[in-house]
N, C-alpha and C. Protein backbone atom coordinates (compact mmCIF):
# COMPACT_ATOMS: atom_id res chain seq x y z
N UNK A 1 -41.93 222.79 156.89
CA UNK A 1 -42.24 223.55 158.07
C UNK A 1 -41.29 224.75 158.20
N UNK A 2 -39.85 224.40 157.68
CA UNK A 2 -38.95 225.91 157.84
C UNK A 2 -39.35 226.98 157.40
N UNK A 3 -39.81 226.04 155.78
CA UNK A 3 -40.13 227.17 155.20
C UNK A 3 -41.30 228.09 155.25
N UNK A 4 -41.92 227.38 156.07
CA UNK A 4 -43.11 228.44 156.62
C UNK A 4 -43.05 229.38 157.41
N UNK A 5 -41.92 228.96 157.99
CA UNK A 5 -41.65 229.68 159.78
C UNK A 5 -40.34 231.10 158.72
N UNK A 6 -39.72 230.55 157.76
CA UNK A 6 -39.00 231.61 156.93
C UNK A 6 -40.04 232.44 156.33
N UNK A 7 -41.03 231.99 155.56
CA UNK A 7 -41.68 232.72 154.97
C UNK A 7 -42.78 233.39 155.98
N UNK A 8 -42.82 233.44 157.12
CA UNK A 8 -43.50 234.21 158.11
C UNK A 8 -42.53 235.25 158.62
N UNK A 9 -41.55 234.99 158.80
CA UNK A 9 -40.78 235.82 159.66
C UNK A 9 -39.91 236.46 158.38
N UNK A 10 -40.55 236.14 157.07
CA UNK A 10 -39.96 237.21 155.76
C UNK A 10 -37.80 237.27 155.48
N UNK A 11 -37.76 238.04 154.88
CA UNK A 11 -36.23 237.88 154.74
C UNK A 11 -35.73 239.50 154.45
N UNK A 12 -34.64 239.84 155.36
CA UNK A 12 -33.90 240.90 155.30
C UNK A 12 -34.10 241.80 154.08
N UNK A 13 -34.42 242.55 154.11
CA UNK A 13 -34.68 243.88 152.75
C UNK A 13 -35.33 243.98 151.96
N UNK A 14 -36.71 242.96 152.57
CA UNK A 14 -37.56 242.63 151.23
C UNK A 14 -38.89 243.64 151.58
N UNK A 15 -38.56 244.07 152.13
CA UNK A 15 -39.83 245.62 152.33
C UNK A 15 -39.10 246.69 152.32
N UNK A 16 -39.94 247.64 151.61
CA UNK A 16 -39.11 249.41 151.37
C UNK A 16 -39.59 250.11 152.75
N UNK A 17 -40.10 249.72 153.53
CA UNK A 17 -40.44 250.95 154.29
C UNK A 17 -39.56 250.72 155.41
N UNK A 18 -39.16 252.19 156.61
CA UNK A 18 -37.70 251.76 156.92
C UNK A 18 -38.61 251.25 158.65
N UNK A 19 -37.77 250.50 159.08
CA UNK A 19 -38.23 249.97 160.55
C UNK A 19 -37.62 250.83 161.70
N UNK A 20 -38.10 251.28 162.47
CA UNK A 20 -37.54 251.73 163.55
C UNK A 20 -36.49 251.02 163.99
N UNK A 21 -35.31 251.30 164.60
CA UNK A 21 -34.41 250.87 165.46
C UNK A 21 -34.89 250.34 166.89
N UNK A 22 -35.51 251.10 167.42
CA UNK A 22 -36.11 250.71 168.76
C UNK A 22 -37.32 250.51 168.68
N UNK A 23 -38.31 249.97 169.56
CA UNK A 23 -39.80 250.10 169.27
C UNK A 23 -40.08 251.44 169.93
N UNK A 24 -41.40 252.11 169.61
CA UNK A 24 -41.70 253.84 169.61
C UNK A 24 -42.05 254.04 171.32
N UNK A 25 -42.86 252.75 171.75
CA UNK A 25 -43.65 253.21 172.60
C UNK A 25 -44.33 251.99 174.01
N UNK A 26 -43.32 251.40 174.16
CA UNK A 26 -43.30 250.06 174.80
C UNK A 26 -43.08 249.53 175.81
N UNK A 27 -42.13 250.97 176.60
CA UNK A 27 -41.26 251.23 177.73
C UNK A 27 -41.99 251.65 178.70
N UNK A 28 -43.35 251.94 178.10
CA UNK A 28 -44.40 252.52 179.81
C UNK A 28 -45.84 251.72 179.76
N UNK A 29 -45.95 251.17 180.16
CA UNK A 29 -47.50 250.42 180.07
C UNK A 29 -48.71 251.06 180.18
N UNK A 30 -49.65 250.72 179.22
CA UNK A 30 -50.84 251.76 179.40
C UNK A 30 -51.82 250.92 179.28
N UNK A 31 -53.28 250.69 179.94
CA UNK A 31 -54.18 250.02 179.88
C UNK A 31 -54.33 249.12 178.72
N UNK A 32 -54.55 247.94 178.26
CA UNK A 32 -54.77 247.19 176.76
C UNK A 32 -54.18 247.54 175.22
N UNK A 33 -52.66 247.83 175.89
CA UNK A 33 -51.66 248.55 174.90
C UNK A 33 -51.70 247.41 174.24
N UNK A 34 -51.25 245.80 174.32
CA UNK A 34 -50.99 244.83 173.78
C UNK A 34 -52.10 244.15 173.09
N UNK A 35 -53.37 244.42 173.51
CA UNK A 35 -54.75 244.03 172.81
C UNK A 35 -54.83 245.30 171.41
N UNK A 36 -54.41 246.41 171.71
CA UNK A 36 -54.63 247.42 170.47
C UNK A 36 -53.66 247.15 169.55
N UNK A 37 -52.44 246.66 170.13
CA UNK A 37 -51.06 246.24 169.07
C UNK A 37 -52.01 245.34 167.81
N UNK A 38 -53.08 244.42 168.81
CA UNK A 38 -53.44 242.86 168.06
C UNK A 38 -54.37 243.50 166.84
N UNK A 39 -55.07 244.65 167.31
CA UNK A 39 -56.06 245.25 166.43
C UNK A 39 -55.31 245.70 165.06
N UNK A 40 -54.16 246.66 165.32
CA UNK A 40 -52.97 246.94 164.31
C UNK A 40 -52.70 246.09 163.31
N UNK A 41 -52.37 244.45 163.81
CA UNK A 41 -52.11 243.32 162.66
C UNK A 41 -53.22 242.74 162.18
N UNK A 42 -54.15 243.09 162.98
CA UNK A 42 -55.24 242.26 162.16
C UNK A 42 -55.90 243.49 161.02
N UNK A 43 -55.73 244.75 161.05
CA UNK A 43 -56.49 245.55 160.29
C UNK A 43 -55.27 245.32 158.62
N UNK A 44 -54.04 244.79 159.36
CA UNK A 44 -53.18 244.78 157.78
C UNK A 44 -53.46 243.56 157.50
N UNK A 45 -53.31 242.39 158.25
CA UNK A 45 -54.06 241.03 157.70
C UNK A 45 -55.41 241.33 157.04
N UNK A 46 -56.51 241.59 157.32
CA UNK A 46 -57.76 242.18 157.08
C UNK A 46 -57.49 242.88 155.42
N UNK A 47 -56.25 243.96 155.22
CA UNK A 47 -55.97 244.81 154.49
C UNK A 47 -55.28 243.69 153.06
N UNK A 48 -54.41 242.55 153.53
CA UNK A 48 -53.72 241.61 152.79
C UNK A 48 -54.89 240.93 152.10
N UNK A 49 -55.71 240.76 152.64
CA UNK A 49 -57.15 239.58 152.33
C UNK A 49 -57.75 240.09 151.38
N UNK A 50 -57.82 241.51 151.36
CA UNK A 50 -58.64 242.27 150.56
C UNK A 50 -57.40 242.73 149.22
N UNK A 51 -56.38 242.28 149.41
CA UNK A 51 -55.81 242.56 147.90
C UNK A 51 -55.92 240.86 147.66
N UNK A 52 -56.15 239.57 148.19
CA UNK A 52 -55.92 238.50 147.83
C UNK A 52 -57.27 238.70 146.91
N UNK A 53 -58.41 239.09 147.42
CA UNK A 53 -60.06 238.88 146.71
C UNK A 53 -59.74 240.08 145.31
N UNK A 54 -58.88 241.18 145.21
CA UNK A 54 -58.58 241.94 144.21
C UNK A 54 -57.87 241.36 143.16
N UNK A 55 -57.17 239.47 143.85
CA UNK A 55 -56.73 238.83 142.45
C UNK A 55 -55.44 238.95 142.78
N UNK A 56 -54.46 239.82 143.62
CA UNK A 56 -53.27 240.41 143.76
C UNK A 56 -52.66 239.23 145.00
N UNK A 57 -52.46 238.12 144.51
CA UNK A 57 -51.67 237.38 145.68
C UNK A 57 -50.41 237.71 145.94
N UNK A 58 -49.68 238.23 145.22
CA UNK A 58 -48.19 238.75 145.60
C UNK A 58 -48.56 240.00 146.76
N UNK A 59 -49.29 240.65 145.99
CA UNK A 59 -49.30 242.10 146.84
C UNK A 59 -49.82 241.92 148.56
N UNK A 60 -51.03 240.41 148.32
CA UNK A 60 -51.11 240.24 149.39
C UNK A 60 -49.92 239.39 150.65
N UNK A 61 -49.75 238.85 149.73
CA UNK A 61 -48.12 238.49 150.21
C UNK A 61 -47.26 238.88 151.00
N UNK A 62 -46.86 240.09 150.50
CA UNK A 62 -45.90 240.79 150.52
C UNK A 62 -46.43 242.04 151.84
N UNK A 63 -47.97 242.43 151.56
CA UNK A 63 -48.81 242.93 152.69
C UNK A 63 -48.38 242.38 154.19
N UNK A 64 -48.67 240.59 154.08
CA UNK A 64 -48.76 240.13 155.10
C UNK A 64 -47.38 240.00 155.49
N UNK A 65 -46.33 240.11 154.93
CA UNK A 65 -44.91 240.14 155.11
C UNK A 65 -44.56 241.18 156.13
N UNK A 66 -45.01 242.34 155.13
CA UNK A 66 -44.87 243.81 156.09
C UNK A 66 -45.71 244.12 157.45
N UNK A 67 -46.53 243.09 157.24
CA UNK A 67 -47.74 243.35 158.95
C UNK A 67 -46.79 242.44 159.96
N UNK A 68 -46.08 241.28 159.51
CA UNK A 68 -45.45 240.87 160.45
C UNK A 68 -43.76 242.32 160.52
N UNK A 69 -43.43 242.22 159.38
CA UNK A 69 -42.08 243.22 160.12
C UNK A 69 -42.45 244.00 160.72
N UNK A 70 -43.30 245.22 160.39
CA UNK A 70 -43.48 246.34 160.66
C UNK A 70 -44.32 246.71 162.35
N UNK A 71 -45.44 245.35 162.39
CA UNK A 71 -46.51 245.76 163.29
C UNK A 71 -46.54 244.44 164.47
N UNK A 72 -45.82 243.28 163.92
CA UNK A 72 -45.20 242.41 164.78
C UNK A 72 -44.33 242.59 165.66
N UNK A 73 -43.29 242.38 164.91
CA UNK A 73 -41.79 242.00 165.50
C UNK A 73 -41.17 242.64 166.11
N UNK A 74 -41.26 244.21 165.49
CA UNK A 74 -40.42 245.57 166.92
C UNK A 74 -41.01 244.91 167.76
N UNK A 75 -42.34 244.76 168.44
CA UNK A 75 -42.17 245.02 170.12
C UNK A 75 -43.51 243.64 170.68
N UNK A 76 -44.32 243.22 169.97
CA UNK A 76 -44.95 241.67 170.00
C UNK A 76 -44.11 240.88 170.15
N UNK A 77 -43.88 240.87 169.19
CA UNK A 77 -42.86 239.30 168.50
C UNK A 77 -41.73 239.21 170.29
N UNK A 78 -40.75 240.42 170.09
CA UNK A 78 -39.98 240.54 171.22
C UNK A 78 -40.46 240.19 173.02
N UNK A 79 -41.97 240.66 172.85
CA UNK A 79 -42.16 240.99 174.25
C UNK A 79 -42.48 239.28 174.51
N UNK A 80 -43.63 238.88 173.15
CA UNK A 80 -43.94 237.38 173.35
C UNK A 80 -42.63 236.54 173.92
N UNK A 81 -41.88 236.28 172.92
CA UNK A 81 -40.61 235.68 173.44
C UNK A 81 -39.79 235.87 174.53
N UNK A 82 -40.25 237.38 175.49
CA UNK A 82 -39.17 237.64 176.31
C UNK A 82 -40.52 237.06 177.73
N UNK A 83 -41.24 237.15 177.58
CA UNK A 83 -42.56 237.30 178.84
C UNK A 83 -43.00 235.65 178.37
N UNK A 84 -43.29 235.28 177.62
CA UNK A 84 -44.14 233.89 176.99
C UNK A 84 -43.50 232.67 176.70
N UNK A 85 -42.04 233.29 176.13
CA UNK A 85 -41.69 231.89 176.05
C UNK A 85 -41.13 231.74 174.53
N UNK A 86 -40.61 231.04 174.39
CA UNK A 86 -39.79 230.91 172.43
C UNK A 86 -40.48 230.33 172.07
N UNK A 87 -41.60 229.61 172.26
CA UNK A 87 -42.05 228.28 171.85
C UNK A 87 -43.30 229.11 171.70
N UNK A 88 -43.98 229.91 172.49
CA UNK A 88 -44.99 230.44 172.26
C UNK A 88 -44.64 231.79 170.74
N UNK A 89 -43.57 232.20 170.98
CA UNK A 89 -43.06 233.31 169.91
C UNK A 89 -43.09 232.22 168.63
N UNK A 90 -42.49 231.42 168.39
CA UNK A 90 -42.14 230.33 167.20
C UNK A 90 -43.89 230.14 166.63
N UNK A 91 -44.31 229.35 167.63
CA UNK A 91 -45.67 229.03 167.31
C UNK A 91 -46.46 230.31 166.69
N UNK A 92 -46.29 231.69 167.02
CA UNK A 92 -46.58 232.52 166.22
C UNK A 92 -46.32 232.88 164.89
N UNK A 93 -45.05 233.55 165.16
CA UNK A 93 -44.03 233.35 163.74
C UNK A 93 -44.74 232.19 162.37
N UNK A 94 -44.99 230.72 162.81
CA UNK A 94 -45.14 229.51 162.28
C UNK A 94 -46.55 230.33 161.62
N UNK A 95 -47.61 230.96 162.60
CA UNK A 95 -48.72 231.26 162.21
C UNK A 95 -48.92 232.36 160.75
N UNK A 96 -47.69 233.07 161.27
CA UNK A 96 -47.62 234.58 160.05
C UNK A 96 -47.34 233.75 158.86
N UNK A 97 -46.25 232.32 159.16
CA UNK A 97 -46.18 231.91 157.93
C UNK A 97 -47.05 231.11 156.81
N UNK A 98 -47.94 230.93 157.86
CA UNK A 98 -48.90 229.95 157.10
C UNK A 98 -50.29 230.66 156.36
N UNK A 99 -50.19 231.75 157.39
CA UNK A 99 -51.35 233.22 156.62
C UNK A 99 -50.81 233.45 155.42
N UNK A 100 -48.80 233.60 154.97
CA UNK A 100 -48.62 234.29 153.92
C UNK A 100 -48.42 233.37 152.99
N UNK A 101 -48.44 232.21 153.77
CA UNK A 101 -48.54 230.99 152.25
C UNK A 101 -49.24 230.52 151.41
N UNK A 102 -50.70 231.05 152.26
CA UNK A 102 -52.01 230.46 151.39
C UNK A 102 -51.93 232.12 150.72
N UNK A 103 -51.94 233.01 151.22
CA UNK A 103 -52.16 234.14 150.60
C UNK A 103 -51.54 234.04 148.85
N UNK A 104 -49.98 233.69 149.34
CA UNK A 104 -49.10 233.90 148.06
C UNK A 104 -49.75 232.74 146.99
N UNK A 105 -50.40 231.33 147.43
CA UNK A 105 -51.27 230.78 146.46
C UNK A 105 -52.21 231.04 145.92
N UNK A 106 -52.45 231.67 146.69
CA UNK A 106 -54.15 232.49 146.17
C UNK A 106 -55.52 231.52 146.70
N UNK A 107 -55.09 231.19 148.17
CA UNK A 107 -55.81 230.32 148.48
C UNK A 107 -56.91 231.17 149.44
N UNK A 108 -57.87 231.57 149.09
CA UNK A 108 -58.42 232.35 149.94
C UNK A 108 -59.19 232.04 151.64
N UNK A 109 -59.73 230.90 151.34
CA UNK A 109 -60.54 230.37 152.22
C UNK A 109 -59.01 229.78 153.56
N UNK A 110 -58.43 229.27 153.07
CA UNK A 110 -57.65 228.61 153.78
C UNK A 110 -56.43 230.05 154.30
N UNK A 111 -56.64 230.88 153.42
CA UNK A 111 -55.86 232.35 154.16
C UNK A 111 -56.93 232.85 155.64
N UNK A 112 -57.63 232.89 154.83
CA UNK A 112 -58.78 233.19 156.85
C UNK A 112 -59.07 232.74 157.01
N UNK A 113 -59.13 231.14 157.34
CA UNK A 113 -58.82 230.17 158.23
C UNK A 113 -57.40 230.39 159.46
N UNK A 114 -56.31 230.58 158.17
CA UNK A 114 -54.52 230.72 159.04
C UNK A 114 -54.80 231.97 159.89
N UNK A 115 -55.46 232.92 159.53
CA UNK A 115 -55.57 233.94 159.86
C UNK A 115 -56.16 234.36 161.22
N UNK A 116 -57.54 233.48 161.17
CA UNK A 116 -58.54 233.42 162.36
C UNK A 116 -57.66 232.81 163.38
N UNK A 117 -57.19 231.62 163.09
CA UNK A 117 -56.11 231.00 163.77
C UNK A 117 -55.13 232.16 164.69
N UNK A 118 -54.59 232.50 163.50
CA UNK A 118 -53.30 233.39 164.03
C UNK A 118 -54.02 234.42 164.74
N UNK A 119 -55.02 235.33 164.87
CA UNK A 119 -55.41 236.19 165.58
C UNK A 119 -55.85 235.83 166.80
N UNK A 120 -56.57 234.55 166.90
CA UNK A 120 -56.99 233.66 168.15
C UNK A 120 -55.90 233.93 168.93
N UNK A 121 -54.40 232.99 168.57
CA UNK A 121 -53.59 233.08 169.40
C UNK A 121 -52.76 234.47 169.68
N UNK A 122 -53.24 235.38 168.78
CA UNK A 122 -51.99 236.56 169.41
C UNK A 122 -53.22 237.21 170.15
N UNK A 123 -54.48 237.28 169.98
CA UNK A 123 -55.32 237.76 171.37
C UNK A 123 -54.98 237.27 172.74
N UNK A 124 -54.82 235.87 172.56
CA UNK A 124 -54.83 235.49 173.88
C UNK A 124 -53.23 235.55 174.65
N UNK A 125 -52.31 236.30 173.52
CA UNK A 125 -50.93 236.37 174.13
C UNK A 125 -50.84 237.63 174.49
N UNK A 126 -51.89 238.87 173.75
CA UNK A 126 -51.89 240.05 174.11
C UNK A 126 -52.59 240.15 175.69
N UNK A 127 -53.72 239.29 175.46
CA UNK A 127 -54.36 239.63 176.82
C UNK A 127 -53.20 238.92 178.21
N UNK A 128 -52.70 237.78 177.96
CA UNK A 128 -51.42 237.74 178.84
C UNK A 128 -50.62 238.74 179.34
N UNK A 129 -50.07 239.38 177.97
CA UNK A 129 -48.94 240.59 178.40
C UNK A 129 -49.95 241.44 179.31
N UNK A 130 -50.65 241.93 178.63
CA UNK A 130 -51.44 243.23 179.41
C UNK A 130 -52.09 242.40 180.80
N UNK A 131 -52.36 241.38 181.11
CA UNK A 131 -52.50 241.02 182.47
C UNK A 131 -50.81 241.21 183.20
N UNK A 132 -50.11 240.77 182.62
CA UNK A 132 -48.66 240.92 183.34
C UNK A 132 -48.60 242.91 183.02
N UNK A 133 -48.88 243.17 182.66
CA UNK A 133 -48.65 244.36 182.26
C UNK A 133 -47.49 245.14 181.95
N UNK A 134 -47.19 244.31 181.04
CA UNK A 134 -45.17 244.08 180.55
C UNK A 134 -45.21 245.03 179.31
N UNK A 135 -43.44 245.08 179.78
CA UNK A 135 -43.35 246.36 178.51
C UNK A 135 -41.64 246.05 178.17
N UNK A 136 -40.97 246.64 177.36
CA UNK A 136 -40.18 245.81 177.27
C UNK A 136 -39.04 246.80 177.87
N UNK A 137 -37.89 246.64 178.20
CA UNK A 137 -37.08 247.02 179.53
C UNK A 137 -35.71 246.86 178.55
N UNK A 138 -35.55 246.46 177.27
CA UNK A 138 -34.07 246.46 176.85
C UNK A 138 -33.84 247.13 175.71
């Protein structure tokens, strides 16, 4: 199970592209900001799936690695855990890891399965935030 929740939440320097320091745009609330965030990870999940069917399970891998650093964790991942709860953030996290585990096997069917899964629940955490209409304040 750690290692799922490690291999979701990826490991320090293992993507080239550089991360913002702060998140860009998080600090002012705008109508279904947190439902469009959800659209963002699912078009690179979506994007990971389609190098898994190209044969490329690393690449998809490593895809789904970068959809959680890059399009997660600045300002989802944070807001989940700060508005939702750790347990609701973990239970996510747990989810990215289990998308990138079947991916890295080359398990396709059981990758969008984790996947459908994992988008289920970050819809219904997006539509939370944006009912609270939270943004993040630190």
């Amino acid at each position: 199970m750690w290692t799922l929740l490690w291999l979701g939440c990826g490991t320090p320097g293992s993507v080239d592209a550089e991360v913002p320091a702060e998140p860009l745009a998080a600090a002012v609330y705008s109508q279904g900001m947190w439902g469009e965030r959800v659209l963002t990870v699912v078009a690179g999940l979506d994007e990971a799936q389609g190098r898994l069917a190209q044969g490329d399970a690393d690449a998809a891998a490593a895809l789904c690695e970068a959809v959680y650093t890059h399009s997660f964790e600045p300002e989802l991942e944070r807001l989940i855990r700060s508005r939702l709860g750790r347990q609701a953030a973990v239970g996510t996290e747990y989810g990215f890891g289990l998308v990138r585990a079947a991916l890295a096997a080359g398990q396709a069917e059981q990758a969008r399965a984790e996947q459908d899964r994992l988008v289920g629940r970050l819809t219904a955490q997006a539509n939370e935030l944006d009912g609270l209409q939270a943004v993040l304040t630190d």
